[in-house]
Protein backbone atom coordinates (compact mmCIF):
# COMPACT_ATOMS: atom_id res chain seq x y z
CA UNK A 1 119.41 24.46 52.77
CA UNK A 2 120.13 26.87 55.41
CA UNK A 3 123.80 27.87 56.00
CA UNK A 4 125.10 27.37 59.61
CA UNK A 5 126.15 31.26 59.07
CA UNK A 6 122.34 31.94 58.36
CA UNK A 7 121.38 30.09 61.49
CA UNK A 8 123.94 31.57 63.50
CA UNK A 9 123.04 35.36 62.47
CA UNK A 10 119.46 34.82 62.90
CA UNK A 11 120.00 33.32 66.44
CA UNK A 12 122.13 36.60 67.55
CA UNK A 13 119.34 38.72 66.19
CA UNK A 14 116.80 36.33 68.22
CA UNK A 15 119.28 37.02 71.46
CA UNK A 16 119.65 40.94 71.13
CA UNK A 17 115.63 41.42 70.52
CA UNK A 18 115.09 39.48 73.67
CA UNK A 19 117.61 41.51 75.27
CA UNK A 20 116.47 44.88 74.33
CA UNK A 21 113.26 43.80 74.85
CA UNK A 22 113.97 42.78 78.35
CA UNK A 23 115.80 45.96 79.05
CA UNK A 24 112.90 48.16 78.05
CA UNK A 25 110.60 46.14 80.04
CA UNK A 26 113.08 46.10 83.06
CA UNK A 27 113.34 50.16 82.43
CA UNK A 28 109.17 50.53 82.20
CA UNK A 29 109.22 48.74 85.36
CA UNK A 30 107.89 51.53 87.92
CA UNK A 31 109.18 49.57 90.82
CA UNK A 32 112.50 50.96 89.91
CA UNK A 33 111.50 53.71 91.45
CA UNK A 34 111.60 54.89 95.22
CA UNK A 35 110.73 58.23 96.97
CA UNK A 36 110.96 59.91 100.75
CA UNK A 37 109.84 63.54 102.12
CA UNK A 38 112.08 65.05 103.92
CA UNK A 39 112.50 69.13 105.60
CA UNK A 40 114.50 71.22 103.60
CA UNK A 41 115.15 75.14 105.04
CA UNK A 42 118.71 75.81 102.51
CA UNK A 43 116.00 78.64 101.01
CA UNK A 44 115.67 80.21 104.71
CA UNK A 45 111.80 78.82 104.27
CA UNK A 46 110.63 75.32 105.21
CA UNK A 47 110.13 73.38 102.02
CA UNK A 48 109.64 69.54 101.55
CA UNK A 49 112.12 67.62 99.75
CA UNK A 50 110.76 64.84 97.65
CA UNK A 51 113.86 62.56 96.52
CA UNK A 52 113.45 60.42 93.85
CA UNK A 53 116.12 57.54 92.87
CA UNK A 54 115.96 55.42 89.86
CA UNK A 55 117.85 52.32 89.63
CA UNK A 56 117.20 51.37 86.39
CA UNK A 57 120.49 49.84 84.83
CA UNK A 58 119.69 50.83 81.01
CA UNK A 59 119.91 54.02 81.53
CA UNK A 60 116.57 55.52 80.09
CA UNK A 61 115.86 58.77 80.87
CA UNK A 62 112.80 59.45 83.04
CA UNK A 63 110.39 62.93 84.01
CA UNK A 64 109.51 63.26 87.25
CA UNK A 65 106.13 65.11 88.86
CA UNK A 66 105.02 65.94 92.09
CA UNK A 67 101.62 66.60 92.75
CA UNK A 68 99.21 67.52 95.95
CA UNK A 69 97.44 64.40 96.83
CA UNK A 70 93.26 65.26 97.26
CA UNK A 71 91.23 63.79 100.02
CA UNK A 72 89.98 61.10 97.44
CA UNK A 73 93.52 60.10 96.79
CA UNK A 74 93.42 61.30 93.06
CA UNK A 75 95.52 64.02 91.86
CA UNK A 76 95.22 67.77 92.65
CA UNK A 77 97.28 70.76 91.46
CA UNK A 78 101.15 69.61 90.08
CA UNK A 79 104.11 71.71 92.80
CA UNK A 80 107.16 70.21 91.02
CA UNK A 81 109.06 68.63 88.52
CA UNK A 82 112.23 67.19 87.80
CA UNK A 83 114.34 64.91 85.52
CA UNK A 84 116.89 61.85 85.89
CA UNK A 85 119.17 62.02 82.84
CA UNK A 86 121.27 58.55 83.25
CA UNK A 87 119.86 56.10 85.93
CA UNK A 88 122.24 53.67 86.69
CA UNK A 89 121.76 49.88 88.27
CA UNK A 90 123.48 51.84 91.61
CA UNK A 91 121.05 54.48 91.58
CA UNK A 92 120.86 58.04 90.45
CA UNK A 93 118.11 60.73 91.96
CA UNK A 94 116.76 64.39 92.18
CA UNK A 95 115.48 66.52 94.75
CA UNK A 96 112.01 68.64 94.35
CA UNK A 97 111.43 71.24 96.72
CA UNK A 98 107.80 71.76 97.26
CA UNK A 99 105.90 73.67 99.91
CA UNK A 100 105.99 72.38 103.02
CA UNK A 101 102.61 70.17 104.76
CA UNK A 102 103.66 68.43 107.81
CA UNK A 103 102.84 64.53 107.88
CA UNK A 104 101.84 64.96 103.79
CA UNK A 105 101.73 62.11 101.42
CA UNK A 106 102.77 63.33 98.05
CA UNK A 107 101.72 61.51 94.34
CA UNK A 108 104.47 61.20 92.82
CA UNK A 109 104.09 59.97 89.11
CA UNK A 110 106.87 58.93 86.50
CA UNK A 111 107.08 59.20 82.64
CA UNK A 112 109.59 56.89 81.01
CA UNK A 113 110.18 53.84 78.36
CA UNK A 114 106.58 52.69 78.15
CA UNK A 115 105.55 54.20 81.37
CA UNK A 116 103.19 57.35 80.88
CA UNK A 117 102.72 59.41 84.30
CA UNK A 118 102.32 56.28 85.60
CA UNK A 119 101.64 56.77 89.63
CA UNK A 120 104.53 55.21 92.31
CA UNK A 121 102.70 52.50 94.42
CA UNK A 122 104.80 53.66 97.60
CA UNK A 123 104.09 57.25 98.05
CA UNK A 124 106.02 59.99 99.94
CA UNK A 125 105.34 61.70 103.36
CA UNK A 126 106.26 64.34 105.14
CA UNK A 127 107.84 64.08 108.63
CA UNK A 128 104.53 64.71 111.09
CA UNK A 129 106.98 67.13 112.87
CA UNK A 130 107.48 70.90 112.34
CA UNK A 131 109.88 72.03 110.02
CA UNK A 132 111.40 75.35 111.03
CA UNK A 133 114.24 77.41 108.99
CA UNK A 134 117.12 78.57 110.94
CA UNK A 135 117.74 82.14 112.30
CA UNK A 136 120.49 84.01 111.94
CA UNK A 137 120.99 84.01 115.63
CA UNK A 138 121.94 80.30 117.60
CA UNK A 139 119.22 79.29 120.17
CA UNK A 140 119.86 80.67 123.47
CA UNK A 141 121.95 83.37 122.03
CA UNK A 142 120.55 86.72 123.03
CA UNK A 143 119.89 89.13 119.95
CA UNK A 144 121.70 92.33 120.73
CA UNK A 145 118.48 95.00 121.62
CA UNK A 146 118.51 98.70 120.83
CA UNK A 147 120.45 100.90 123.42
CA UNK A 148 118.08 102.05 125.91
CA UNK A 149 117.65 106.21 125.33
CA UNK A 150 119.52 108.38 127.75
CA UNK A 151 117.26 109.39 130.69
CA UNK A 152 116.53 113.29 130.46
CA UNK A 153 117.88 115.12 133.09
CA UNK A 154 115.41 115.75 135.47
CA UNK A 155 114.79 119.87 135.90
CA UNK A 156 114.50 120.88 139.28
CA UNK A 157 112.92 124.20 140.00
CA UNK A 158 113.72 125.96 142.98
CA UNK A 159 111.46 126.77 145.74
CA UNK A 160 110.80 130.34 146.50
CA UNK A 161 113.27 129.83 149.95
CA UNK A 162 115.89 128.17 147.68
CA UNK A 163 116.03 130.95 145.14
CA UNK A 164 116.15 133.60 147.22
CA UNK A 165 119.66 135.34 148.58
CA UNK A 166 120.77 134.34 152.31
CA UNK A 167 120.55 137.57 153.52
CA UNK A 168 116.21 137.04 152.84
CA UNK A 169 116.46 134.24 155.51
CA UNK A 170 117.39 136.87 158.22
CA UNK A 171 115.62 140.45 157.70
CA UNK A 172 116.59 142.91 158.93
CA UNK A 173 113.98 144.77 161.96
CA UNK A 174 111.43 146.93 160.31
CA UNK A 175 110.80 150.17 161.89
CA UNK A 176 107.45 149.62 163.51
CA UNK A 177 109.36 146.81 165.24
CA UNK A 178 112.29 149.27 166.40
CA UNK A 179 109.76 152.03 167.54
CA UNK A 180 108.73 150.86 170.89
CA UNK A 181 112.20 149.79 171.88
CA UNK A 182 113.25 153.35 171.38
CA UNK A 183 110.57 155.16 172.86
CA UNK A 184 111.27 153.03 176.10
CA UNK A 185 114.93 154.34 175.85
CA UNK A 186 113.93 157.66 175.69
CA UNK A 187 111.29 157.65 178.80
CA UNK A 188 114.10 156.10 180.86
CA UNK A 189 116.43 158.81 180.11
CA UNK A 190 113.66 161.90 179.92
CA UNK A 191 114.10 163.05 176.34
CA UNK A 192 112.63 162.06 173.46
CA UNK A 193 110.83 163.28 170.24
CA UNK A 194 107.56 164.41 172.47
CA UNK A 195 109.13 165.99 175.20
CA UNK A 196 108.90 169.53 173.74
CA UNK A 197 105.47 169.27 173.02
CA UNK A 198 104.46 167.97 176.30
CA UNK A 199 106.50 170.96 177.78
CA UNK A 200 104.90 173.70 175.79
CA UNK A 201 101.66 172.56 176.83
CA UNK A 202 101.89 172.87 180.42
CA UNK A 203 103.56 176.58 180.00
CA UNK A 204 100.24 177.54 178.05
CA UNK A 205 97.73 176.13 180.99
CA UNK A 206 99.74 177.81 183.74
CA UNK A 207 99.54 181.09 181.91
CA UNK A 208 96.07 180.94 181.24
CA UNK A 209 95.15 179.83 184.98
CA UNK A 210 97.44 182.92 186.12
CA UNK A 211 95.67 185.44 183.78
CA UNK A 212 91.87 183.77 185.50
CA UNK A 213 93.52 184.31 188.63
CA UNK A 214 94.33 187.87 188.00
CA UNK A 215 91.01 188.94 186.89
CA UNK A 216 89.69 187.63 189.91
CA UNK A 217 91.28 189.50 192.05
CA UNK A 218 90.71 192.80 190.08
CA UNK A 219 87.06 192.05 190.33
CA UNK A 220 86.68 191.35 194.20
CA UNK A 221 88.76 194.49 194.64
CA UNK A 222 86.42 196.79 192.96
CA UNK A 223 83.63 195.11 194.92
CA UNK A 224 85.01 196.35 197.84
CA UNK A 225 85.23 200.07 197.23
């Protein structure tokens, strides 16, 4: 016969198999497993986020990879991966930066329990808005410019009038200029630098008219005798 202690042990065993059994399954289960895209710039570059949270309450460990999704909808090049250490019934998750593709769905595929890169049926996208890092500089703040170079001072060179002494403005007479104004002092008075010559040349016609004069005379006087 079987002992009630027999029956009882073998019933316990029965309870914690069905147990552990339905915790693996309830680990394996993919729906445990939720994702979103969101812009991430804490690098200084735009980046998308890809948050995965498990809620699995036994705790298994699960491998997380992010991959570009191809036109087809199968699986292209892998961007990212990450790990979730102790899920928890409340939730636990980790962030994957990847590059950035604006309104991008992501495959997202999980490896735990009994679950082999097994593909999450409700996929991640990426906000179908820009995602642009922050400056250094607020919007609307003006950036400080460079200082605007010193104008060089402008070299004036002087005209020929400007340059030249005061006393240039105002010549003095020249003597061509002075001669005629003399010479019409001098007439007015009877002198001057020609009056000598003038003179000398009337004493020299006289004489030689006298002397003509004189020979004349000489000659009709002989006539006569």
């Amino acid at each position: 016969m079987i002992s009630k202690r027999a029956v009882t042990a073998a019933a316990v065993a029965a309870t914690t198999a069905v147990l552990l059994a339905s915790g693996d399954a309830y680990a394996c289960s993919i729906g445990d497993f939720t994702a979103k895209a969101t812009c991430d710039t804490s690098t200084g570059e735009a980046r998308a986020a890809i948050t995965v949270t498990d809620k699995d309450p036994s705790g298994t460990p699960a491998d997380i990879t992010v991959r570009i999704r191809m036109a087809v909808g199968t699986d292209g090049e892998t961007v990212g991966t990450g790990h979730i250490d102790h899920p928890s019934a409340a939730g636990a998750s980790t962030t994957i930066l990847v590059p950035w593709l604006q309104g991008y769905q992501w495959n997202v595929s999980v490896t735990a329990g009994n679950l082999v890169d097994e593909r999450l049926t409700d996929l991640p996208i990426s906000p179908d808005t820009p995602c642009v890092p922050a400056t250094s500089h607020p919007s609307g703040t003006p950036t400080a410019g460079p200082a605007p170079s010193a104008s060089p001072t402008a070299t004036v060179t002087p005209t020929s009038t400007a340059a030249a002494p005061l006393s240039s403005t105002s010549p003095l007479p020249s003597p061509s200029a002075s001669s005629p104004a003399a010479g019409t002092g001098l007439a007015e008075t009877g002198g001057g630098s020609d009056t000598g010559l003038i003179a000398g040349s009337a004493a020299a016609v006289i004489a030689a008219g006298a002397g003509v004069l004189f020979v004349m005379r000489r000659r009709t006087a002989a006539g006569r005798h």
